[in-house]
C-alpha atoms as a PDB file:
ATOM      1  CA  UNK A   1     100.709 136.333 117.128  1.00  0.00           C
ATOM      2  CA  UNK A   2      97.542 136.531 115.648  1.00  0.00           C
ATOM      3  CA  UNK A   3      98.620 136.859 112.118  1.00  0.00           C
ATOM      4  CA  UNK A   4     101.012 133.539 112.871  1.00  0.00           C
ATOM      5  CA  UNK A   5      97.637 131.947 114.035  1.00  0.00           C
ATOM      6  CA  UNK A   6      95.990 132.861 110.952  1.00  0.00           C
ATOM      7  CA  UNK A   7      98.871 131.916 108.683  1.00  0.00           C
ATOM      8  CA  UNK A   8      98.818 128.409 109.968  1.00  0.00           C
ATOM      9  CA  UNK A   9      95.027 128.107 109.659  1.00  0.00           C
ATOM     10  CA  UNK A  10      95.319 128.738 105.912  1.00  0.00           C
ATOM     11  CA  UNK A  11      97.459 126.295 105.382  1.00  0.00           C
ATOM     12  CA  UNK A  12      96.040 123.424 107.187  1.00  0.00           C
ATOM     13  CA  UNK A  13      92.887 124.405 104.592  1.00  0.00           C
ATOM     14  CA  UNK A  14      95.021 124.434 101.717  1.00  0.00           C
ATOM     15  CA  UNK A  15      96.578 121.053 102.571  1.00  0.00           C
ATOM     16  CA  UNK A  16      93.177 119.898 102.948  1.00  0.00           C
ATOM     17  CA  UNK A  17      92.136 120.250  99.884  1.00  0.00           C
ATOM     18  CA  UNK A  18      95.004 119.769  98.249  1.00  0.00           C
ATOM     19  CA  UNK A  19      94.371 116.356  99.782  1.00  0.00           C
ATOM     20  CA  UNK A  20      91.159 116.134  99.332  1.00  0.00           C
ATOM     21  CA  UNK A  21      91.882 116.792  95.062  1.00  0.00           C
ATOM     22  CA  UNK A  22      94.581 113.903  95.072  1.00  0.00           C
ATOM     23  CA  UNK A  23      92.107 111.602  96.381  1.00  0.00           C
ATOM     24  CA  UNK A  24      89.218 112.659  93.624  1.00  0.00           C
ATOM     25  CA  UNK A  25      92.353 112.446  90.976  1.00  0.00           C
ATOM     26  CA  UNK A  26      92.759 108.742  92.062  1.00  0.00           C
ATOM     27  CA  UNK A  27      89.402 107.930  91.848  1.00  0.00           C
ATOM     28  CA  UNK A  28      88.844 108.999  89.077  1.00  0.00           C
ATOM     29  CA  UNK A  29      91.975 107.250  87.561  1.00  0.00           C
ATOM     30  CA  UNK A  30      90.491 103.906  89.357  1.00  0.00           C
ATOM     31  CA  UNK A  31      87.336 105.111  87.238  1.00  0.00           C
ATOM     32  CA  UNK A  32      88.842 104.678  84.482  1.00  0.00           C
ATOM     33  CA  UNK A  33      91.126 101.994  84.923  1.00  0.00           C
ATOM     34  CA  UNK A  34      87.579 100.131  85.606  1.00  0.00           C
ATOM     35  CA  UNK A  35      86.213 101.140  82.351  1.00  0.00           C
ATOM     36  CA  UNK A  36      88.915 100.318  80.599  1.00  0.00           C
ATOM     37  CA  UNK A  37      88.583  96.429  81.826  1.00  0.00           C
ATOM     38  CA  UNK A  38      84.578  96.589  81.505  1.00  0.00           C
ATOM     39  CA  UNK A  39      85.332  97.615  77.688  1.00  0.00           C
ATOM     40  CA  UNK A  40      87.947  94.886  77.146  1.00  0.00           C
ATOM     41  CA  UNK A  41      85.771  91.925  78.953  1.00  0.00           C
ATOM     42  CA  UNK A  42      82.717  92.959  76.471  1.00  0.00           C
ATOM     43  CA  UNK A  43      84.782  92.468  73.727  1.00  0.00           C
ATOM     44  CA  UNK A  44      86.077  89.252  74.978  1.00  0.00           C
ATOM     45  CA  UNK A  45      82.069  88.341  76.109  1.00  0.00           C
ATOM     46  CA  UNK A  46      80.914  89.361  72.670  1.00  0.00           C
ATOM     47  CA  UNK A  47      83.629  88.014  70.213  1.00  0.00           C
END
């Protein structure tokens, strides 16, 4: 039983941060998506 207990607790934790990666990965891609439109509205700014 306690082994059972234990097996579920590590995976809750795992799923966390599984979780918790996919939400830096798509911040990161909104990141960049951002910089992306910065670098093409100073071109526009400055043409």
């Amino acid at each position: 039983m306690i082994e059972n207990s234990n097996s579920n607790n590590i995976e809750k934790d795992e799923f966390k941060v599984n979780t918790e990666d996919s939400g830096y990965e798509d911040l990161i891609t909104k990141l960049k998506e951002i910089k992306s439109t910065i670098a093409l509205l100073k071109k526009t700014i400055f043409k």
